[in-house]
Protein backbone atom coordinates (compact mmCIF):
# COMPACT_ATOMS: atom_id res chain seq x y z
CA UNK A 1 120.69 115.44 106.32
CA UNK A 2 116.99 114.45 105.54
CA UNK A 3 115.55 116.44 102.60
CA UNK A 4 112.85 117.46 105.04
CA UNK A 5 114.74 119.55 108.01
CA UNK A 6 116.86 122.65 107.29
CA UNK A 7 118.67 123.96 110.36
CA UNK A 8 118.38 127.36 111.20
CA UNK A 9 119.79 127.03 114.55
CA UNK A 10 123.15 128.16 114.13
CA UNK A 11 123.06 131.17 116.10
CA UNK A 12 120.88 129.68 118.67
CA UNK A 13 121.76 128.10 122.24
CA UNK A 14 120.20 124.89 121.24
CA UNK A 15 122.43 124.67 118.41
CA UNK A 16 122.75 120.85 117.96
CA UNK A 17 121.76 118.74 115.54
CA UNK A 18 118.29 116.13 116.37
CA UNK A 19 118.71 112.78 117.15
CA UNK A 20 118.45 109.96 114.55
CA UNK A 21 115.66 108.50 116.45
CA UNK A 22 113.73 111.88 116.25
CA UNK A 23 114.55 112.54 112.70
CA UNK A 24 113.06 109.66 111.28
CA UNK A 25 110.00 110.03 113.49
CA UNK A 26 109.45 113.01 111.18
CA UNK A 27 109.81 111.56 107.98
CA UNK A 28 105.87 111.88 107.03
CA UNK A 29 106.94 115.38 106.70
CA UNK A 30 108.33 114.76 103.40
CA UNK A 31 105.61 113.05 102.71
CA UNK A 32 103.35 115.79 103.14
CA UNK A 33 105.54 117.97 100.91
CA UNK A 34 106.25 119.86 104.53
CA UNK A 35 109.88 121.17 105.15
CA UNK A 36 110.80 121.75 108.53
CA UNK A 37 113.29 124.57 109.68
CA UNK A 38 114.71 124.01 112.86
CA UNK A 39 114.91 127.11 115.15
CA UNK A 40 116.01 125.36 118.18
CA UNK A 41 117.42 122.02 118.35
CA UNK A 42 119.76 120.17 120.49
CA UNK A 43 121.85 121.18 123.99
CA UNK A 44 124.08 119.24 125.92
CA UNK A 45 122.43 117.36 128.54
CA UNK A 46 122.86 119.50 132.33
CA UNK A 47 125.27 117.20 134.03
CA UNK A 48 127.89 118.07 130.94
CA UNK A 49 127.93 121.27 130.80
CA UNK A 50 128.07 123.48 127.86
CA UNK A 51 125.04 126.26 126.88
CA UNK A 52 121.72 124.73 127.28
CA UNK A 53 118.29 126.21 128.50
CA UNK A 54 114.91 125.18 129.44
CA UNK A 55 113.74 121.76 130.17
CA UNK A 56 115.77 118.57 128.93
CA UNK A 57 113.53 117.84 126.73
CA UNK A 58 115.83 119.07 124.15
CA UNK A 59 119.01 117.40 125.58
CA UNK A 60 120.96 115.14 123.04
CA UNK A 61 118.78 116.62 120.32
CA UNK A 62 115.40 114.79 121.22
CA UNK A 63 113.18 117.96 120.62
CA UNK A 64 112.85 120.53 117.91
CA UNK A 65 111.09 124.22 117.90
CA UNK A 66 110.28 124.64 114.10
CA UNK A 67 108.83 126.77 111.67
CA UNK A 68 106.77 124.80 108.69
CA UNK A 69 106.64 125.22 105.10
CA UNK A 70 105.46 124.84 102.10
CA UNK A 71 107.72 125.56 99.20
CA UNK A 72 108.83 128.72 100.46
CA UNK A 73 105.73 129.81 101.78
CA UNK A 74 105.75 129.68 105.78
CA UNK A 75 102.53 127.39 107.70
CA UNK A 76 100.45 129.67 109.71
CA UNK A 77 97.50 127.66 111.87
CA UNK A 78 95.88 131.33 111.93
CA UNK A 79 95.37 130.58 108.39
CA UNK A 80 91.55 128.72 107.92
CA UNK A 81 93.63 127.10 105.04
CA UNK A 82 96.55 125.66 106.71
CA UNK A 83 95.06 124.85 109.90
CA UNK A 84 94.01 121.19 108.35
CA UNK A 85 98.03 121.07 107.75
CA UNK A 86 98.71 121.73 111.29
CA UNK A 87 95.94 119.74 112.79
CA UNK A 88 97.71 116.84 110.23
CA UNK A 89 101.31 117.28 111.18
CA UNK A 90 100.23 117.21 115.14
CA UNK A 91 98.44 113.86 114.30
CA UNK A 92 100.52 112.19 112.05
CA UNK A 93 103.42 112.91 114.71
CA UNK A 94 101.91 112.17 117.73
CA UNK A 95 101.13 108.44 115.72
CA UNK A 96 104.30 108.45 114.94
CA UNK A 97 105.68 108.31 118.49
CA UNK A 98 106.32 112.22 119.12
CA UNK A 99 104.93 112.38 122.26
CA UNK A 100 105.40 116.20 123.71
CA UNK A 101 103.78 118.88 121.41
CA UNK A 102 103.58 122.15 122.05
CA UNK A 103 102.31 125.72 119.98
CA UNK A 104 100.08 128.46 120.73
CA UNK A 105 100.10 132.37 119.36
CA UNK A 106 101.37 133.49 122.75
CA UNK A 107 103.74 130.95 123.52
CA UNK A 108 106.76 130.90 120.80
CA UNK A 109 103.94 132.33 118.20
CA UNK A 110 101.90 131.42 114.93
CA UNK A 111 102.95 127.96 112.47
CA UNK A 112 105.56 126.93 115.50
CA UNK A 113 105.89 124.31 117.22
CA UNK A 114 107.71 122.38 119.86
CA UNK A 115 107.79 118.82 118.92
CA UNK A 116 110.20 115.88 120.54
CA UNK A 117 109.99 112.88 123.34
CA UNK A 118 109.73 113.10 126.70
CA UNK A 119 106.52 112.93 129.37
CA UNK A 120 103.61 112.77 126.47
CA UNK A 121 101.66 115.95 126.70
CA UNK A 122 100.48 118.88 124.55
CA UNK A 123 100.52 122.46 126.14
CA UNK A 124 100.38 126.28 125.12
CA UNK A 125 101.43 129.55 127.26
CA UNK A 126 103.70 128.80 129.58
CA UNK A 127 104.31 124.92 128.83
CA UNK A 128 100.86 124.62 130.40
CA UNK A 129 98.47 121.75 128.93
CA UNK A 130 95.64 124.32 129.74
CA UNK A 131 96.38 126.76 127.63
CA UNK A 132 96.89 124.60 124.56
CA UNK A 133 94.37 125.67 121.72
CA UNK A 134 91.73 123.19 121.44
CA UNK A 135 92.66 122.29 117.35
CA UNK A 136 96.02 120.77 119.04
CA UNK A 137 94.33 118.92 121.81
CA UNK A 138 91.89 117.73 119.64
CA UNK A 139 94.72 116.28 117.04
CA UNK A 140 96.78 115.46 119.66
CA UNK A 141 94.36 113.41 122.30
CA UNK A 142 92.12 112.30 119.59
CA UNK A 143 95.31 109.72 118.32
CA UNK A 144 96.80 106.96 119.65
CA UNK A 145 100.31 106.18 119.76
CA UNK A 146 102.44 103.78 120.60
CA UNK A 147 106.60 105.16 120.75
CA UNK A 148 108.28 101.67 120.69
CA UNK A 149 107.28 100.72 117.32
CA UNK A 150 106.27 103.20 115.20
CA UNK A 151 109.31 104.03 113.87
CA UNK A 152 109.66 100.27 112.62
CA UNK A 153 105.89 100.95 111.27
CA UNK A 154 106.93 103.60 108.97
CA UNK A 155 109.86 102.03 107.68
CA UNK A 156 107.71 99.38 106.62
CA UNK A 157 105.49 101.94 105.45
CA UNK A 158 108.70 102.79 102.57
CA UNK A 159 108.24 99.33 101.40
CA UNK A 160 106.76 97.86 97.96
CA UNK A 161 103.33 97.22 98.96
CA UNK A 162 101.78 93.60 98.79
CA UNK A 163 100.16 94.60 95.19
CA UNK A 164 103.34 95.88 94.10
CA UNK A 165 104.78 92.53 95.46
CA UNK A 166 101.94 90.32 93.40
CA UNK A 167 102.96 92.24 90.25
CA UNK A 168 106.53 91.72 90.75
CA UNK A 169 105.64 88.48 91.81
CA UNK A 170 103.39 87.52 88.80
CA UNK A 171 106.99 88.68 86.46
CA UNK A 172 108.74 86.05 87.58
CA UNK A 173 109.57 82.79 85.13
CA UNK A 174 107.80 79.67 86.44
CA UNK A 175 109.77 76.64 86.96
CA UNK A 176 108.43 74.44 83.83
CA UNK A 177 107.02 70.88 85.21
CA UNK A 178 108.68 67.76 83.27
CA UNK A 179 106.39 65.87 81.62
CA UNK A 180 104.89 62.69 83.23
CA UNK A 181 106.41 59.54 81.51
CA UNK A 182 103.46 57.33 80.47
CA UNK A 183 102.62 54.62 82.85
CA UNK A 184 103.25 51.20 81.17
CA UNK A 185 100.75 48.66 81.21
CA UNK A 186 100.51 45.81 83.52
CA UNK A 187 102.43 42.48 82.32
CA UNK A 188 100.55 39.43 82.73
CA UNK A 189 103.76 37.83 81.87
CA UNK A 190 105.20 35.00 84.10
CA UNK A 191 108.36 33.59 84.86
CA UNK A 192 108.14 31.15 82.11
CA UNK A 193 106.61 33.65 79.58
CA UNK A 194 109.90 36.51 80.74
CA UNK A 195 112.23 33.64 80.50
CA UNK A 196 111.16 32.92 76.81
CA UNK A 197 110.95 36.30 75.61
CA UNK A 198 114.60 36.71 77.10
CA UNK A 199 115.98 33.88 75.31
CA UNK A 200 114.39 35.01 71.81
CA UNK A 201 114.57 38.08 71.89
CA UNK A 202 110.60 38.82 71.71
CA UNK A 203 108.08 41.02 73.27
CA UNK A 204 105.65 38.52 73.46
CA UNK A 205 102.70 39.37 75.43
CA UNK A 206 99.94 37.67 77.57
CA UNK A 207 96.83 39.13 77.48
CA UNK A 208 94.85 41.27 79.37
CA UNK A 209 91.99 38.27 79.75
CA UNK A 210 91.54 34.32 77.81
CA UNK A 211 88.36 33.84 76.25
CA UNK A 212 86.27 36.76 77.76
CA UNK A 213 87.85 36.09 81.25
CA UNK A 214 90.51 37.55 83.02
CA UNK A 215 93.79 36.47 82.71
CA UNK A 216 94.96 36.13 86.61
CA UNK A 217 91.46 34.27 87.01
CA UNK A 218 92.44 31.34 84.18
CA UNK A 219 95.99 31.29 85.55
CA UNK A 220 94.36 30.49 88.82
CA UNK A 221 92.46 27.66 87.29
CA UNK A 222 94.96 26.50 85.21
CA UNK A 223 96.79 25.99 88.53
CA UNK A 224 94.64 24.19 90.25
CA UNK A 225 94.14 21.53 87.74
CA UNK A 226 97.51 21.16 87.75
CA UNK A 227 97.54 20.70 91.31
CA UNK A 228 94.54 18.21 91.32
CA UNK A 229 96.84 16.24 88.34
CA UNK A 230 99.72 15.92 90.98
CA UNK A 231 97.32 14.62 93.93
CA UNK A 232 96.33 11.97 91.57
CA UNK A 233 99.10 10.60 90.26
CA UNK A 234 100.49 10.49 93.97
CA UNK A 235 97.41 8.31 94.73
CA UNK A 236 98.35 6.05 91.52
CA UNK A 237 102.25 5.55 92.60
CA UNK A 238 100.92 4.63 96.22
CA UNK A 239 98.37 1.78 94.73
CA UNK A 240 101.35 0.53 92.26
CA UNK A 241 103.34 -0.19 95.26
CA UNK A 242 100.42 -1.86 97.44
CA UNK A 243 99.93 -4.13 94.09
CA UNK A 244 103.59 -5.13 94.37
CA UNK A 245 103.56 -6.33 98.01
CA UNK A 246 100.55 -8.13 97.14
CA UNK A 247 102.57 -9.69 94.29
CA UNK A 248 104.99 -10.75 97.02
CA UNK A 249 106.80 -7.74 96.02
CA UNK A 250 107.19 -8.62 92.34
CA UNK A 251 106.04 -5.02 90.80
CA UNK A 252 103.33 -5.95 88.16
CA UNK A 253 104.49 -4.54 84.41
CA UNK A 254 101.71 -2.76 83.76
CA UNK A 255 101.14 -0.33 86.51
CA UNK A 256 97.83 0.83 87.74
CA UNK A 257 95.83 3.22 85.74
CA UNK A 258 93.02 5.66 87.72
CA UNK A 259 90.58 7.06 85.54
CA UNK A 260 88.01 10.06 86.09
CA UNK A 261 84.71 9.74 85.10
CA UNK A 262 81.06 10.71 85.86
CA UNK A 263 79.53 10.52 88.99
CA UNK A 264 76.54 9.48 87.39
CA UNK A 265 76.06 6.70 85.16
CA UNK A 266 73.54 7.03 82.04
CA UNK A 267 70.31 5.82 82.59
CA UNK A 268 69.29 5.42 78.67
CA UNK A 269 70.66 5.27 75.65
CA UNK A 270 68.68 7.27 72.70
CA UNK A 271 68.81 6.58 69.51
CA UNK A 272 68.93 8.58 66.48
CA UNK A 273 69.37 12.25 66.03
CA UNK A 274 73.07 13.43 65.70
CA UNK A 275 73.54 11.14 62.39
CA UNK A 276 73.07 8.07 64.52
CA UNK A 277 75.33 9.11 66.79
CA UNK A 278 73.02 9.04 69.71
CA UNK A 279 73.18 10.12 73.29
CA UNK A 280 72.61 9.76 77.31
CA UNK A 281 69.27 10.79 78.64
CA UNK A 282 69.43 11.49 82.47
């Protein structure tokens, strides 16, 4: 049995326990340091039979009548002190989903009150909404409610809250990141070079650049000259064999030799300077 309700309907027609649904509807009771005493609780419903009275509200235990208290000092609304409590447990209920409240002096008397389901109203003498005091209309009216989900609002209400979360959070080990392996420089290394080093056993290296300039750019120039050297010495087979069938195909011994040189030919010769030596002018 929750810690806040103490049934004190034993005796009473309306003898039954409350319905789970109801019971934890009322759990900001215990929150409030409140303790409920049920006077009348549940009755069969009328098509069972069995002692019942009144309206159905209170069939299958989905209404209470109850005296409050605090410690063991009974809640009396008369009191200017413990009307904020009253005023407090009407609102907090009625957000809690309780939707039929009932209490007034002359209708079951001071610090009671009816509280369950059913048609959502609040009423005094004679179950009548008029004659509800206006400190329980105003708590009651003056909050919105919403039945299908509060219960599931103050259940999440009992857990950690997001702070409590962060802390928890924040005692948690962190996964430790692996260290990054450092990246290895670029090998301007080529199949020859890898070959050789392979062979040897070495490490041997080709730099980053030749002479001030980088090392992809030489190796570019490197191969074109060598493609240049095989155009030309195409060009030199192809004359050898037009000498031969000149020769009437008697292949001359000494084969033709194609030499580079200058598109421009020297004008003048200088003398002097350079030791004697000389040189061109243009």
């Amino acid at each position: 049995m929750a810690n806040y309700l103490t049934y004190r309907n034993q005796g009473a027609t309306r003898n039954r326990p409350l319905d789970e649904d109801l019971v934890k509807r009322l759990q900001y009771l215990d929150e409030m340091g409140i303790t409920a005493h049920v006077i009348s609780g549940g009755q069969p419903g009328k098509e069972e039979g069995g002692a019942r009275t009144g309206s159905t509200r209170h069939d299958h235990g989905h209404s209470m009548d109850a005296d409050f208290y605090m410690g063991d000092r009974k809640l009396d609304w008369n009191n200017p002190d413990d009307l904020p409590i009253f005023k407090d447990i009407v609102s907090r209920g009625k957000a809690a989903g309780i939707t039929g409240i009932g209490g007034a002096d002359d209708y079951m008397g001071a610090g009671r009150l009816h509280m369950g389901m059913g048609a959502p109203s609040a009423w005094g003498a004679g179950g009548k909404s008029a004659n509800a005091p206006d400190w329980l209309k105003e708590a009651y009216y003056g909050t919105k409610s919403d039945p299908n989900t509060q219960v599931a609002a103050s259940a999440v209400a009992r857990q950690p809250s997001p702070a409590g979360e962060n802390l928890m959070s924040g005692l948690q080990p962190k996964a430790v990141e692996e260290p990054k392996a450092p990246e290895q420089p670029k090998s301007h290394n080529g199949v020859l070079m890898d070959a050789y080093n392979k062979l040897t056993g070495s490490n041997a290296q080709i730099p980053s650049s030749i002479l001030g300039s980088p090392t992809g750019d030489v190796m570019k120039g490197i191969g074109g000259i060598g493609d240049f050297a095989k155009v030309m010495m195409a060009e030199t087979e192809s004359l050898n064999k037009q000498v031969a069938r000149n020769n009437g195909g008697q292949r001359s011994s000494a084969p033709v030799e194609i030499q580079l040189m200058s598109s421009e030919i020297p004008k003048k010769k200088r003398r002097g300077g350079l030791g004697g030596i000389g040189g061109y002018l243009a």
